[in-house]
PDB file of N, CA and C in Angstrom:
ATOM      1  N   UNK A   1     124.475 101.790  96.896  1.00  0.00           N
ATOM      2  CA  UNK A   1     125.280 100.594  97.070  1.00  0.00           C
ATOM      3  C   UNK A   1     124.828  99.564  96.050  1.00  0.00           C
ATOM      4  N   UNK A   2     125.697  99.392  95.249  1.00  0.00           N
ATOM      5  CA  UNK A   2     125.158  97.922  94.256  1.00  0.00           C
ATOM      6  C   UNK A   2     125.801  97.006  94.535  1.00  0.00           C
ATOM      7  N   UNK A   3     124.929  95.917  94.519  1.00  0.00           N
ATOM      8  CA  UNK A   3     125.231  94.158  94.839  1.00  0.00           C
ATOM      9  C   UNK A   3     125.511  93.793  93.753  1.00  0.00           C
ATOM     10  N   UNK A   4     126.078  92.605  94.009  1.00  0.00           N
ATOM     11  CA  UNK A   4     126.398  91.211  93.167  1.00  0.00           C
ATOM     12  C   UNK A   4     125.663  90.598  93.365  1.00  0.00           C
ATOM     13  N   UNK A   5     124.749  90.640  92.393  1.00  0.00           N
ATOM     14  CA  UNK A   5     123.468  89.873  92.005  1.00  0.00           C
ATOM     15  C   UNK A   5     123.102  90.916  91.007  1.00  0.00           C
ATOM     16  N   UNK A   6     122.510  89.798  89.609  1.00  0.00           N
ATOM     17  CA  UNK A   6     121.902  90.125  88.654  1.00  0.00           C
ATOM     18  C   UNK A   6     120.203  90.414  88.813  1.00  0.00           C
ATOM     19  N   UNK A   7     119.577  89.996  89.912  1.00  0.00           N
ATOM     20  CA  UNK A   7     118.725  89.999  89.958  1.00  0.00           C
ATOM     21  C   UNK A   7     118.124  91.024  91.002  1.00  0.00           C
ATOM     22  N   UNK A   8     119.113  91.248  92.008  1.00  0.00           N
ATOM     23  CA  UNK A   8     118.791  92.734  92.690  1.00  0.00           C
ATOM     24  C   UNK A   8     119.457  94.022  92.084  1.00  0.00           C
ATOM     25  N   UNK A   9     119.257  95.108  91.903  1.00  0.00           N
ATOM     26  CA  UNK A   9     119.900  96.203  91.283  1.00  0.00           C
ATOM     27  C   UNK A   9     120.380  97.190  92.354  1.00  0.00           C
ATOM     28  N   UNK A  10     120.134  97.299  93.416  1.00  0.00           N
ATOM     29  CA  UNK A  10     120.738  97.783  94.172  1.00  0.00           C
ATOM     30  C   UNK A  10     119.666  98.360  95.502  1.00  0.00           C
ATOM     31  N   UNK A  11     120.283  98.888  96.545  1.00  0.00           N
ATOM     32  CA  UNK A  11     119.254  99.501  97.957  1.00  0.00           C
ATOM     33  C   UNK A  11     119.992 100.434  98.170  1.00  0.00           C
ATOM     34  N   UNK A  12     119.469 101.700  98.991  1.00  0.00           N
ATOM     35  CA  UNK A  12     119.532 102.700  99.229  1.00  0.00           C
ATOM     36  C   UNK A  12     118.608 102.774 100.466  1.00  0.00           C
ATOM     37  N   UNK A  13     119.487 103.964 101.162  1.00  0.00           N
ATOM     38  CA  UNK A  13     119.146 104.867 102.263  1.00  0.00           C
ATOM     39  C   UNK A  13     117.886 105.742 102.183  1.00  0.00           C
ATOM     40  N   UNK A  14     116.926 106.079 102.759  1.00  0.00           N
ATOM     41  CA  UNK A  14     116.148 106.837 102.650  1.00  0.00           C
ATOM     42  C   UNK A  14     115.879 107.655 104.262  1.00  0.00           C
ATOM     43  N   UNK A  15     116.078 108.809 104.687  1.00  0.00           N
ATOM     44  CA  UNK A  15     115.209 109.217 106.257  1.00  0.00           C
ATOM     45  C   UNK A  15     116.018 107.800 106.845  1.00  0.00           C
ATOM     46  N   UNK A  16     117.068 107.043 106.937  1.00  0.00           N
ATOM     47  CA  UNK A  16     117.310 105.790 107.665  1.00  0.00           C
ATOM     48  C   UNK A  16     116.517 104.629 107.542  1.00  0.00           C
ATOM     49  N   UNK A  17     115.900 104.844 106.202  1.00  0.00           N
ATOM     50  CA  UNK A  17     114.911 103.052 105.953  1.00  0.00           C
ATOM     51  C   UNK A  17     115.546 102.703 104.823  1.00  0.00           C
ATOM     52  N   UNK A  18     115.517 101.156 104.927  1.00  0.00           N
ATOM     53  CA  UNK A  18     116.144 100.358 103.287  1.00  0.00           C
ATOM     54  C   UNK A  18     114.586 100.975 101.957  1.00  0.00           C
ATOM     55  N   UNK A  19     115.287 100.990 101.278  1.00  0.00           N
ATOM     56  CA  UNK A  19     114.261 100.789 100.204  1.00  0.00           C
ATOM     57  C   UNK A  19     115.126  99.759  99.127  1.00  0.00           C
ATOM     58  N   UNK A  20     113.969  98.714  98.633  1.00  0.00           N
ATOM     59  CA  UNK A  20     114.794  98.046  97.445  1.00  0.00           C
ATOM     60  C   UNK A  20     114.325  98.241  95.758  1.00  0.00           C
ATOM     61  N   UNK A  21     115.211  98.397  95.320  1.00  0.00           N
ATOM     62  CA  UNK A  21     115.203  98.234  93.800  1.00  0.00           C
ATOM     63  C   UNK A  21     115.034  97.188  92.859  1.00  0.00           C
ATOM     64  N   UNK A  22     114.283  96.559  92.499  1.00  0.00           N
ATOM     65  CA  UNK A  22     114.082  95.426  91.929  1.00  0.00           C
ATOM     66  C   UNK A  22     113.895  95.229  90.739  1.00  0.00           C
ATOM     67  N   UNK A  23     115.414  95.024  89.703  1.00  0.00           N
ATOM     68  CA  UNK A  23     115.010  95.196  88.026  1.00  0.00           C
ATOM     69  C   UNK A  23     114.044  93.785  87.558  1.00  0.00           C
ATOM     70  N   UNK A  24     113.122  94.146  86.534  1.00  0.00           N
ATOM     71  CA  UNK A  24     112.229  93.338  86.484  1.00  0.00           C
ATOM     72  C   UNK A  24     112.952  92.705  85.084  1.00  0.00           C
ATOM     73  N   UNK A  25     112.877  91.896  85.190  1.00  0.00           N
ATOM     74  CA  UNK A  25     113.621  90.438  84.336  1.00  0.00           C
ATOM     75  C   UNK A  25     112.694  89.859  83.170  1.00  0.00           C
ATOM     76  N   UNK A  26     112.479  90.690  81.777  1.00  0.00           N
ATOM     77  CA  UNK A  26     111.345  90.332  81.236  1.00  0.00           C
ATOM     78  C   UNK A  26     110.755  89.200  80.587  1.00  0.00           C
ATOM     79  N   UNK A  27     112.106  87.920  80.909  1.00  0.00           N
ATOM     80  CA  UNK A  27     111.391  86.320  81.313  1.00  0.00           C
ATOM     81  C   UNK A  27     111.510  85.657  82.230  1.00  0.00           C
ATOM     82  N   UNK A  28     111.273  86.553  83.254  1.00  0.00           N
ATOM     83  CA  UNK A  28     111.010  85.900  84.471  1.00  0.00           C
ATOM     84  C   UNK A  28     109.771  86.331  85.356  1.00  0.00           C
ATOM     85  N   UNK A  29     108.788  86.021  85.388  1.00  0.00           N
ATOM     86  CA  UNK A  29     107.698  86.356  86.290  1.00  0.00           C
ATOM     87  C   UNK A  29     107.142  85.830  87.428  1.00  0.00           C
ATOM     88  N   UNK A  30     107.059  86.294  88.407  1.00  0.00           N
ATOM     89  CA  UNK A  30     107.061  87.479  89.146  1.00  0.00           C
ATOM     90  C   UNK A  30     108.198  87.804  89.319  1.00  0.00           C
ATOM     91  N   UNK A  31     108.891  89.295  89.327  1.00  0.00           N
ATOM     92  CA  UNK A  31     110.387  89.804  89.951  1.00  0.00           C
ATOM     93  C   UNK A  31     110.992  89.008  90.519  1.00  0.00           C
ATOM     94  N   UNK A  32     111.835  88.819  90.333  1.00  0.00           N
ATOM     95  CA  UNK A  32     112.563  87.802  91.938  1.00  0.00           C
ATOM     96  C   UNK A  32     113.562  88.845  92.553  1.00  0.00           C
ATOM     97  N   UNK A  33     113.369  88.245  93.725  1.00  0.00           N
ATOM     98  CA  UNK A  33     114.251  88.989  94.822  1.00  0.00           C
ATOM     99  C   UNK A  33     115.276  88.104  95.579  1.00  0.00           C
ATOM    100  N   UNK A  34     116.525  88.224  95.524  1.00  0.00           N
ATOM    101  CA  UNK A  34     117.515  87.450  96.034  1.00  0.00           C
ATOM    102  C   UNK A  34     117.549  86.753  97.464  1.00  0.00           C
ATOM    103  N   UNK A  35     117.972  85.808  97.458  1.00  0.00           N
ATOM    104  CA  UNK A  35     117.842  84.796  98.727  1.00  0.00           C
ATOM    105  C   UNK A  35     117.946  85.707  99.756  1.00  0.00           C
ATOM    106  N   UNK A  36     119.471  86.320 100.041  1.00  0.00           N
ATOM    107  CA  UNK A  36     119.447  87.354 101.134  1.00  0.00           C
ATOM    108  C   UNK A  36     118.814  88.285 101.647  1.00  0.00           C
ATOM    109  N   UNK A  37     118.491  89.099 100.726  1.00  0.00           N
ATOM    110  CA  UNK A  37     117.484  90.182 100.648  1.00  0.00           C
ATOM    111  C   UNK A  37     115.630  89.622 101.005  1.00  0.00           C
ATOM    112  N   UNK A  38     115.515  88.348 100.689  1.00  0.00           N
ATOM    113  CA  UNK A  38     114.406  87.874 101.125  1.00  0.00           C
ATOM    114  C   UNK A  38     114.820  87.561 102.777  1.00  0.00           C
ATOM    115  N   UNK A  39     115.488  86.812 103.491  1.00  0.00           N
ATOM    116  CA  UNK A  39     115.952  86.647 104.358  1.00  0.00           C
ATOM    117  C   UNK A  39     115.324  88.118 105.273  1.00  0.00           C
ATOM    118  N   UNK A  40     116.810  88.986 105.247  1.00  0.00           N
ATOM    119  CA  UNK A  40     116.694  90.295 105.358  1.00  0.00           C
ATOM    120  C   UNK A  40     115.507  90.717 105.703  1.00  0.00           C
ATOM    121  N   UNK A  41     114.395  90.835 104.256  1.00  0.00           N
ATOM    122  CA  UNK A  41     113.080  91.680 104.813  1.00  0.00           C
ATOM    123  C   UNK A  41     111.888  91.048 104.924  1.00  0.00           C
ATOM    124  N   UNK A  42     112.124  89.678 105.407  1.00  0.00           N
ATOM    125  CA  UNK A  42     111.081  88.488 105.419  1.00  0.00           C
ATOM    126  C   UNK A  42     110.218  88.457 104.436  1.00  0.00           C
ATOM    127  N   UNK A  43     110.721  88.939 103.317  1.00  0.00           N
ATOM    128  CA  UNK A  43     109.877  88.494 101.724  1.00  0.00           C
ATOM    129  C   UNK A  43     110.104  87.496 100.764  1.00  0.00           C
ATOM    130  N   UNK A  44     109.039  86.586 100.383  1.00  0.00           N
ATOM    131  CA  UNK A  44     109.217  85.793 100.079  1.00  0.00           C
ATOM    132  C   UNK A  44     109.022  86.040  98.286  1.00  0.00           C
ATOM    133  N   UNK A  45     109.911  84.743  97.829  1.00  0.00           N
ATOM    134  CA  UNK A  45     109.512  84.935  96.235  1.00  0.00           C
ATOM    135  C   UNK A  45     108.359  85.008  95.253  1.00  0.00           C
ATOM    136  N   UNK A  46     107.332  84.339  96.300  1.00  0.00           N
ATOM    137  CA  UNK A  46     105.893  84.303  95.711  1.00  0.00           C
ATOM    138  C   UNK A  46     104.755  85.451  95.693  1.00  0.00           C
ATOM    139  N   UNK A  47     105.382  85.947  96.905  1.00  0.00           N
ATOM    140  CA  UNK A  47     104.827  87.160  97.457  1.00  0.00           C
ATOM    141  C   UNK A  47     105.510  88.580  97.227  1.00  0.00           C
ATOM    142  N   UNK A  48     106.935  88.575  96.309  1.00  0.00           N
ATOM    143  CA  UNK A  48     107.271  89.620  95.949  1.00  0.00           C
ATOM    144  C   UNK A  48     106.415  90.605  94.883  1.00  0.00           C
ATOM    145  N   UNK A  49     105.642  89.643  93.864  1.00  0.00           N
ATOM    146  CA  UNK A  49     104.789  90.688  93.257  1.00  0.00           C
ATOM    147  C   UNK A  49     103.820  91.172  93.737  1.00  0.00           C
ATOM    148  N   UNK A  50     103.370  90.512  94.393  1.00  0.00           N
ATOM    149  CA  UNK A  50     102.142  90.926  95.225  1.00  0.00           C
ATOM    150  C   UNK A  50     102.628  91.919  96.030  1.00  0.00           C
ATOM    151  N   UNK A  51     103.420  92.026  96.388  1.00  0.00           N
ATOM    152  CA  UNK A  51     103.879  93.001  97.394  1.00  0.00           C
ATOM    153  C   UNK A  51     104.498  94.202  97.120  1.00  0.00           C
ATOM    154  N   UNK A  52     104.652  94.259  95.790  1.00  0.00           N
ATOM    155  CA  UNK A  52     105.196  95.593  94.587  1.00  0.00           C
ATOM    156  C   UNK A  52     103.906  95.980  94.266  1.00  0.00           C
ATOM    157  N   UNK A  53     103.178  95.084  93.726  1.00  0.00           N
ATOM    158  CA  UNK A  53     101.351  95.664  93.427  1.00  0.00           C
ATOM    159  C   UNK A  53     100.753  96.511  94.215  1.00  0.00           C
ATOM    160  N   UNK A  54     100.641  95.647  95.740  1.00  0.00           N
ATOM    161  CA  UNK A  54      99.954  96.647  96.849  1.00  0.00           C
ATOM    162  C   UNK A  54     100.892  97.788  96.764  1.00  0.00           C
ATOM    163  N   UNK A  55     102.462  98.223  96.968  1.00  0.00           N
ATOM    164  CA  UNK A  55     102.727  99.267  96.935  1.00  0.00           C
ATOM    165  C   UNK A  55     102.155  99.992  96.005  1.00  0.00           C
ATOM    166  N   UNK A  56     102.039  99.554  94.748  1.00  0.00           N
ATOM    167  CA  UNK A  56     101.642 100.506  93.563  1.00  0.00           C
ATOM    168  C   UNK A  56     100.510 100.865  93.410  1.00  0.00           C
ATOM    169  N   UNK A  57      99.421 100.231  94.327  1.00  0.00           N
ATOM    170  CA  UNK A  57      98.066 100.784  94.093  1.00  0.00           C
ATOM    171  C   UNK A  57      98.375 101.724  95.097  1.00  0.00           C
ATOM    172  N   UNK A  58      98.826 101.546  96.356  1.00  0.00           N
ATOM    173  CA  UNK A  58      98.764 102.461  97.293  1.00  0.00           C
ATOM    174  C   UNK A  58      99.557 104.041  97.076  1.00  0.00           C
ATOM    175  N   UNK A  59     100.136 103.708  95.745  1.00  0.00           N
ATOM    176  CA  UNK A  59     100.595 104.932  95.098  1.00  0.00           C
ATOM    177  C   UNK A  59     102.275 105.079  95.881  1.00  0.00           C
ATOM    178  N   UNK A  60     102.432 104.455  96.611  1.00  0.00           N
ATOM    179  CA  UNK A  60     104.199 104.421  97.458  1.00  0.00           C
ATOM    180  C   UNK A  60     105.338 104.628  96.317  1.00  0.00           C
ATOM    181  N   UNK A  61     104.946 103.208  95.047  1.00  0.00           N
ATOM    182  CA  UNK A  61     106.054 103.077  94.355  1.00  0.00           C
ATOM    183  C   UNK A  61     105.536 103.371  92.834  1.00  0.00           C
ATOM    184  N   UNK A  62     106.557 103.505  91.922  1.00  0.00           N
ATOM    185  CA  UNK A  62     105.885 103.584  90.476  1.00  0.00           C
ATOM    186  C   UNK A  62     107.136 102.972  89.746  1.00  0.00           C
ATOM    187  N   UNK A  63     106.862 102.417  88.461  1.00  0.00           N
ATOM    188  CA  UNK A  63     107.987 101.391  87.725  1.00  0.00           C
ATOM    189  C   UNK A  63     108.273 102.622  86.245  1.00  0.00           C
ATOM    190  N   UNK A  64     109.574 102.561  86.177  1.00  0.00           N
ATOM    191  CA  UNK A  64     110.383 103.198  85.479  1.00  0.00           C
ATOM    192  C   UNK A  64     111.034 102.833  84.323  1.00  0.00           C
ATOM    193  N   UNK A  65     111.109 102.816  83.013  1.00  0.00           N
ATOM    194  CA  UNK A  65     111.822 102.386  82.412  1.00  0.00           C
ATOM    195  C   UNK A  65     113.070 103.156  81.834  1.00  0.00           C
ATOM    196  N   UNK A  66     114.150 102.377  82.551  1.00  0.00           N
ATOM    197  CA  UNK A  66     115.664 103.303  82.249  1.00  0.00           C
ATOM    198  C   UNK A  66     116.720 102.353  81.360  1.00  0.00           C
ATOM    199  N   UNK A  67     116.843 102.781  80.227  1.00  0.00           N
ATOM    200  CA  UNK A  67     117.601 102.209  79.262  1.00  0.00           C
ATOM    201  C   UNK A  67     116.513 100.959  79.023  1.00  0.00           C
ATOM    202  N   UNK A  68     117.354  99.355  79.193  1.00  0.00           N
ATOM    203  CA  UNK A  68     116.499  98.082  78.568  1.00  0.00           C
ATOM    204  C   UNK A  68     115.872  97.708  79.577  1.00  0.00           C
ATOM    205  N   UNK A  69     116.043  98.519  80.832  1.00  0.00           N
ATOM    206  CA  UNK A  69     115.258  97.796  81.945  1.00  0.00           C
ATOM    207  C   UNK A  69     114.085  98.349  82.906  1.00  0.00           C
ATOM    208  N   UNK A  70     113.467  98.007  83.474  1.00  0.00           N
ATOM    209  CA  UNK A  70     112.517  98.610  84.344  1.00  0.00           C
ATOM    210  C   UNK A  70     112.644  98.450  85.743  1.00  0.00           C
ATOM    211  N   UNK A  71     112.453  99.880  85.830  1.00  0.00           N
ATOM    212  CA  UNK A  71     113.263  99.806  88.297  1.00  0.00           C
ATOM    213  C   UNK A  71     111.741 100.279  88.683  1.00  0.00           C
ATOM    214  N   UNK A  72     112.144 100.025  89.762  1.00  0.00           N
ATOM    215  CA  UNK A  72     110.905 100.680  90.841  1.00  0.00           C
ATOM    216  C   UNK A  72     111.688 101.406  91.710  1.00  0.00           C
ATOM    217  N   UNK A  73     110.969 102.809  91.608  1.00  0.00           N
ATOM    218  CA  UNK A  73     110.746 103.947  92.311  1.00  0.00           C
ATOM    219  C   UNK A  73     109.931 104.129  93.290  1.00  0.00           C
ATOM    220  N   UNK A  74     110.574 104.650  94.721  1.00  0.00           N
ATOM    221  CA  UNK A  74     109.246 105.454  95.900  1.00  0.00           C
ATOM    222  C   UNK A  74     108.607 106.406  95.254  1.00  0.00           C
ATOM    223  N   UNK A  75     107.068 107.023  94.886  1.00  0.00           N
ATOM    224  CA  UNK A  75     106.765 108.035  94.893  1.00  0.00           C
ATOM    225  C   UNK A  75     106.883 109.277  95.625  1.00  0.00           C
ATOM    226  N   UNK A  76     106.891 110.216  95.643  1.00  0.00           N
ATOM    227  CA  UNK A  76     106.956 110.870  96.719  1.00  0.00           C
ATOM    228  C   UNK A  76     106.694 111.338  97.748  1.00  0.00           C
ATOM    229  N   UNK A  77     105.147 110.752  97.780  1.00  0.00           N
ATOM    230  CA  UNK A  77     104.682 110.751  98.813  1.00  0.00           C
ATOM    231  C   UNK A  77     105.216 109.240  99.103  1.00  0.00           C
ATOM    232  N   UNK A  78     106.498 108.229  98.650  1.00  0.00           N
ATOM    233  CA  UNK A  78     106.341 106.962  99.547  1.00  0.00           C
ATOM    234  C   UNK A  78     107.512 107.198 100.251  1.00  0.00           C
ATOM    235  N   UNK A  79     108.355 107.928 100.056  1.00  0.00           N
ATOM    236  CA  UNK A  79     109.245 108.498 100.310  1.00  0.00           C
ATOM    237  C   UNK A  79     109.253 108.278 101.911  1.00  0.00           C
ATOM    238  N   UNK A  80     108.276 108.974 102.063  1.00  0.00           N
ATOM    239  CA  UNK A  80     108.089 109.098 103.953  1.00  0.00           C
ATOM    240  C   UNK A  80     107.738 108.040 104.233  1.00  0.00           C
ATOM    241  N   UNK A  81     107.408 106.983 103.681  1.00  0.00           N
ATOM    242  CA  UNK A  81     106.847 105.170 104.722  1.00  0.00           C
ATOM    243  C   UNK A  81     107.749 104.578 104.288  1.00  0.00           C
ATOM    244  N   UNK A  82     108.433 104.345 103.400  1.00  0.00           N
ATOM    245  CA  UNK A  82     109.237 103.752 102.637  1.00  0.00           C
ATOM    246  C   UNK A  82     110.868 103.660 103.157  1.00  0.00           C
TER     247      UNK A  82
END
């Protein structure tokens, strides 16, 4: 499903859990994540990188570069918490 918003890239189904996609905006730091979607998964804008980091140490997610942009991916083992 893709939104209207430039700044979310789209969410998907997983086992019945949201997972979000978050293209990283390479002058804008930290990611931002759209008003709603913060709403939604009680994440806030300050705390969105921080909260992509811990996934990524914990090995859940890994960042991708497809065409000019960079997504985040579940690993496969995040697959199942995610």
């Amino acid at each position: 499903m893709y939104l209207n918003d430039h700044e979310l890239d789209c969410l998907f189904t997983m086992k019945g859990k949201m997972m979000i996609f978050i293209r990283e905006n390479r002058y804008r730091e930290p990611p931002v994540v759209s008003e709603d979607i913060q709403e939604k998964f009680k994440i806030s804008k300050s705390t969105a990188s921080e909260h992509l980091s811990d996934l990524e140490k914990r090995k859940l997610i890994y960042r991708k570069r497809v065409g000019k942009h960079k997504y985040i991916f579940p690993t496969d083992f995040g697959k199942f918490f995610l």
